[in-house]
Protein backbone atom coordinates (compact mmCIF):
# COMPACT_ATOMS: atom_id res chain seq x y z
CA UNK A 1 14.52 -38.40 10.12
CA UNK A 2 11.40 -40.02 9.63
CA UNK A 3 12.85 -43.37 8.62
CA UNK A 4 15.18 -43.23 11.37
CA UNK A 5 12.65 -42.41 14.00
CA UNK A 6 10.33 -45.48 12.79
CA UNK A 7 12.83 -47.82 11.80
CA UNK A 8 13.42 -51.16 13.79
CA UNK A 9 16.12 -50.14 15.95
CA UNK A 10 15.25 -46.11 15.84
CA UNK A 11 17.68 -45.29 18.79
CA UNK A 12 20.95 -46.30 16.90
CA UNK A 13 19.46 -45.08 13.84
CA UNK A 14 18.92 -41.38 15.43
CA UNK A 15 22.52 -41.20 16.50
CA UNK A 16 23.81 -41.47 13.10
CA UNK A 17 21.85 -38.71 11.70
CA UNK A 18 23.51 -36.13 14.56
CA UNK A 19 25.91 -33.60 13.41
CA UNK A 20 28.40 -33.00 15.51
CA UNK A 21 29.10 -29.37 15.95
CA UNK A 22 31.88 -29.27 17.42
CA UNK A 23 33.89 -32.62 16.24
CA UNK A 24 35.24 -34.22 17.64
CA UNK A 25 34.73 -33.50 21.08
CA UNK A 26 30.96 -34.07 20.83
CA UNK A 27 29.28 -30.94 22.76
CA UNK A 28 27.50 -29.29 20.66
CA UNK A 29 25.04 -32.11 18.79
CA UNK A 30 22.20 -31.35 15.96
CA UNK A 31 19.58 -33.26 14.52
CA UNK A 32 18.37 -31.84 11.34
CA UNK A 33 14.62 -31.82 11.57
CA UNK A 34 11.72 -30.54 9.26
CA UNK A 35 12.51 -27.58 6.86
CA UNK A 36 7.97 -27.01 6.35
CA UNK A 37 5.51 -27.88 8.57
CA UNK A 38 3.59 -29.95 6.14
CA UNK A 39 6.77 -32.71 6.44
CA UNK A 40 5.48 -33.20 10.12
CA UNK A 41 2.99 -35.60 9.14
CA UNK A 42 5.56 -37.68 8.15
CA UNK A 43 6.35 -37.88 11.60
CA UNK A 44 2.69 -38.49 13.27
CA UNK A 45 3.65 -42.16 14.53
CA UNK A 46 7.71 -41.22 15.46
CA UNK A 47 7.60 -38.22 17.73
CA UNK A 48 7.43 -41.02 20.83
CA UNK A 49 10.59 -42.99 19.60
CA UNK A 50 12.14 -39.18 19.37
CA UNK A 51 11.56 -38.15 22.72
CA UNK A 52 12.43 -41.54 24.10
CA UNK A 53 15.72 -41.14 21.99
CA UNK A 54 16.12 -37.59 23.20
CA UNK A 55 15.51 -38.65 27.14
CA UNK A 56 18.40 -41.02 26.98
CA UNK A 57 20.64 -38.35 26.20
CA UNK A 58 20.51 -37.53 30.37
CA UNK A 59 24.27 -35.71 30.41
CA UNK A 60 23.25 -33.55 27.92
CA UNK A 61 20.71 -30.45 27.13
CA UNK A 62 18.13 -31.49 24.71
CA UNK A 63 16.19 -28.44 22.92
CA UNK A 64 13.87 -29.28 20.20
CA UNK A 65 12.01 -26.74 18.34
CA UNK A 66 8.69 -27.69 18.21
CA UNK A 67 7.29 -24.85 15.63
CA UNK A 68 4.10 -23.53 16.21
CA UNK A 69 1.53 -25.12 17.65
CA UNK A 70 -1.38 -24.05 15.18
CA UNK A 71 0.27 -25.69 12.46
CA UNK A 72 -1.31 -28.99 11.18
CA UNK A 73 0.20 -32.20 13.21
CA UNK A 74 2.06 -30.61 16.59
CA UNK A 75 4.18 -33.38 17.97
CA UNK A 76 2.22 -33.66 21.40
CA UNK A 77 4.14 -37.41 21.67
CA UNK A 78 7.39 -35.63 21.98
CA UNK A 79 6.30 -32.34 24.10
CA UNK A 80 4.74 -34.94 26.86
CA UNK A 81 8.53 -36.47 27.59
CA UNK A 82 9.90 -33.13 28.14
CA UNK A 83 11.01 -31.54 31.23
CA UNK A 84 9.81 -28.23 30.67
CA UNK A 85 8.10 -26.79 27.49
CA UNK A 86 8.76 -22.74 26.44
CA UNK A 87 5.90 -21.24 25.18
CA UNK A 88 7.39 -18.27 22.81
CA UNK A 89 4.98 -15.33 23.23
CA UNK A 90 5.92 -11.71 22.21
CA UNK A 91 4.43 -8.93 24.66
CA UNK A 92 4.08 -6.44 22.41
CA UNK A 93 0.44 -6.11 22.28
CA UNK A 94 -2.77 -7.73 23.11
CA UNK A 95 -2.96 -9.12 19.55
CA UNK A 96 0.75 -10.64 19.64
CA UNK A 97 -0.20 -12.51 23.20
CA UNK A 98 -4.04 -13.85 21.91
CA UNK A 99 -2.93 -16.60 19.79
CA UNK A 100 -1.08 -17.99 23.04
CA UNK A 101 -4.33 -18.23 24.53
CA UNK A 102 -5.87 -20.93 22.35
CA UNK A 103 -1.77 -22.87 22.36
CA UNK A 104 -2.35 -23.18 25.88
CA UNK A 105 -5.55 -24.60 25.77
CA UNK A 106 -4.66 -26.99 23.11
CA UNK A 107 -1.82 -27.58 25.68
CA UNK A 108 -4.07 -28.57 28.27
CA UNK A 109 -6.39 -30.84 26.37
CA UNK A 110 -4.18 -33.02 24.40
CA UNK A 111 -1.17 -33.27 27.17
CA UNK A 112 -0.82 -35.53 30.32
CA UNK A 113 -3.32 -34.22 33.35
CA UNK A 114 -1.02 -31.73 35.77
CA UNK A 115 1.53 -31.17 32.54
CA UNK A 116 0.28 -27.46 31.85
CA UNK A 117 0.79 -26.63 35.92
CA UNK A 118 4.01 -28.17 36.45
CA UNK A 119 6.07 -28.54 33.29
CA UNK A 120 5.16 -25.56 30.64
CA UNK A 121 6.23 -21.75 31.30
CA UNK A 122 7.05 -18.33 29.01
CA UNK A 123 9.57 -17.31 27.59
CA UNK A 124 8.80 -13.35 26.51
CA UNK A 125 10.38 -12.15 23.57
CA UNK A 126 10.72 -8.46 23.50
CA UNK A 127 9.34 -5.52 25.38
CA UNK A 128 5.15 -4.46 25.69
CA UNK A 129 2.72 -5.84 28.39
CA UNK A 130 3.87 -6.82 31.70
CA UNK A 131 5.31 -10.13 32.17
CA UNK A 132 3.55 -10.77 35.41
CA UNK A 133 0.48 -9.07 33.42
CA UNK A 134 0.78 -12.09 30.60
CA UNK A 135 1.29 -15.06 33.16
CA UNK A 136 -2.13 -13.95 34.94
CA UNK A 137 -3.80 -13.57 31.40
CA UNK A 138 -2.17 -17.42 30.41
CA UNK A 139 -2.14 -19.23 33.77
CA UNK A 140 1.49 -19.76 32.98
CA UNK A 141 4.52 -18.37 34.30
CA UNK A 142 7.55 -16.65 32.84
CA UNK A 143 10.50 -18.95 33.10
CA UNK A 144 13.08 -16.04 30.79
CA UNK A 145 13.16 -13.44 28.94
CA UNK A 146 14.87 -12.40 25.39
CA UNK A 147 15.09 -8.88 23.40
CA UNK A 148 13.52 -8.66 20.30
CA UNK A 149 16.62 -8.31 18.40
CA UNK A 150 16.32 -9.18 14.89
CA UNK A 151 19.80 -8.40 13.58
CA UNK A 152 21.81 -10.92 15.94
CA UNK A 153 18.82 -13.23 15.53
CA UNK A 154 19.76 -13.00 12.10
CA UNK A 155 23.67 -12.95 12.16
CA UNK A 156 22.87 -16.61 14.02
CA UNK A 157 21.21 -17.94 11.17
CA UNK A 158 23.61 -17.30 9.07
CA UNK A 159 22.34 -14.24 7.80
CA UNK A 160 25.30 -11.18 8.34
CA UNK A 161 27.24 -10.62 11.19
CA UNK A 162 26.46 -10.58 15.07
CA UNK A 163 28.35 -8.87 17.88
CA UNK A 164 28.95 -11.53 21.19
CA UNK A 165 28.12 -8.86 23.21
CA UNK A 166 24.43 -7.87 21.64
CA UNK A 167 21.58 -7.95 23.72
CA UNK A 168 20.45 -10.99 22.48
CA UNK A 169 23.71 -12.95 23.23
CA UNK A 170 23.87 -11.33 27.02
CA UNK A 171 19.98 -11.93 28.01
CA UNK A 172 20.06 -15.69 26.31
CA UNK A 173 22.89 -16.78 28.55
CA UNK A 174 21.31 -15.52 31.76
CA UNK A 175 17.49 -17.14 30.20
CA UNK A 176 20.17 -20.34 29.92
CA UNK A 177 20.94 -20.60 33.24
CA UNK A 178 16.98 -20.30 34.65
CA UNK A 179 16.31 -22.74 32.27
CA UNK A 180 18.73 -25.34 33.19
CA UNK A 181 18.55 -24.31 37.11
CA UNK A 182 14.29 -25.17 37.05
CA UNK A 183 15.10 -28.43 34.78
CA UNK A 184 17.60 -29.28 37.29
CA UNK A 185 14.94 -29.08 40.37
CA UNK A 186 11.89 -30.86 38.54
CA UNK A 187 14.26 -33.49 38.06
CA UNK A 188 15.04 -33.57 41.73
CA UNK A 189 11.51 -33.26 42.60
CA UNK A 190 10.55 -36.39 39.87
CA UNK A 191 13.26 -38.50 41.90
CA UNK A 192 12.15 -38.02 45.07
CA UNK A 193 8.70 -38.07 44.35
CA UNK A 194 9.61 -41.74 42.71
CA UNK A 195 11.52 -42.66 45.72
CA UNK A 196 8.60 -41.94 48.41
CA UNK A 197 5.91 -44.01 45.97
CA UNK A 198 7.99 -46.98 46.16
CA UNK A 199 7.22 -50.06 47.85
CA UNK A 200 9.94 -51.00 50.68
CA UNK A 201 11.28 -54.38 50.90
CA UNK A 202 9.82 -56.99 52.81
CA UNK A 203 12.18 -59.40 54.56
CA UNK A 204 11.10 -62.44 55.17
């Protein structure tokens, strides 16, 4: 992915490295990515080409796990393009929610000013502390919400058997559609924001 991301013409190369999951009709699309964190330094100087790649893709939903964000090399490049970044936080505890402290702060010093307040939220995994309790700790809000449910997490990796119906399956499609539904009014927001800073014609 590397090559393909830095390579001369990086868009077309990208497109032949997606799988199609679905074939042929093209609806379900996946770009293998990095199988250690210590491979994203390969990718220091391509994460722009990436997201520029990914923000053509405009009819589809892009979502690119970014890994955590205390590992060596984040890909800050490709978080700025995106419409809205999930921070993955588990409740459970005051110890499980501290290490999202210092992410967001990262978050805030090496992103684009206003990118933490309008284009980052939550996404709680599992029960514990409040979620209205964690946004005031982090500053951030909770976009959705999943159970912590390691067997059908599992059974989606490949590892045993899920059940459609599992908690898991029912909470991700209803943390789908708040997803999609904010993306889909930042967008309108961007587009009208663009349209009222643009200079009108002058006839002469």
């Amino acid at each position: 992915m590397a090559t393909a991301a830095g390579g001369a013409g990086p868009h077309a190369e990208l497109a032949g490295n997606l799988i199609d999951l679905d074939a042929p009709r093209q609806q379900r699309m996946a770009l293998p990515g990095l199988t250690e964190p210590a491979q994203a330094a390969t990718l220091s100087l391509a994460w722009t080409s990436l997201g520029e790649f990914f923000a053509r893709m405009t009819t589809q939903l892009v979502i690119a796990d970014c890994g955590r964000l205390s590992a060596a090399h984040p890909p800050w490049a490709l978080l700025a393009q995106a419409d809205l970044v999930l921070l993955a936080v588990r409740p459970h505890s005051l110890r499980t929610v501290s290490p999202a402290v210092s992410a967001v702060t990262a978050m805030r010093r090496q992103l684009p000013a206003g990118f933490v307040e309008n284009s980052l939220g939550l996404l709680l995994i599992g029960g514990g502390i409040a979620g209205r309790e964690v946004s005031r700790h982090l500053g951030v809000p909770v976009v959705a919400g999943l159970p912590w449910d390691p067997a059908t997490a599992g059974a989606l990796c490949g590892d045993g058997r899920g059940r459609r119906r599992a908690a898991l399956m029912r909470k991700s499609a209803a943390a789908y559609e708040n997803v999609t539904s904010l993306i889909a009014a930042r967008r309108m927001d961007s587009a009208l924001s663009r349209r009222d800073t643009e200079p009108l014609p002058v006839m002469p």
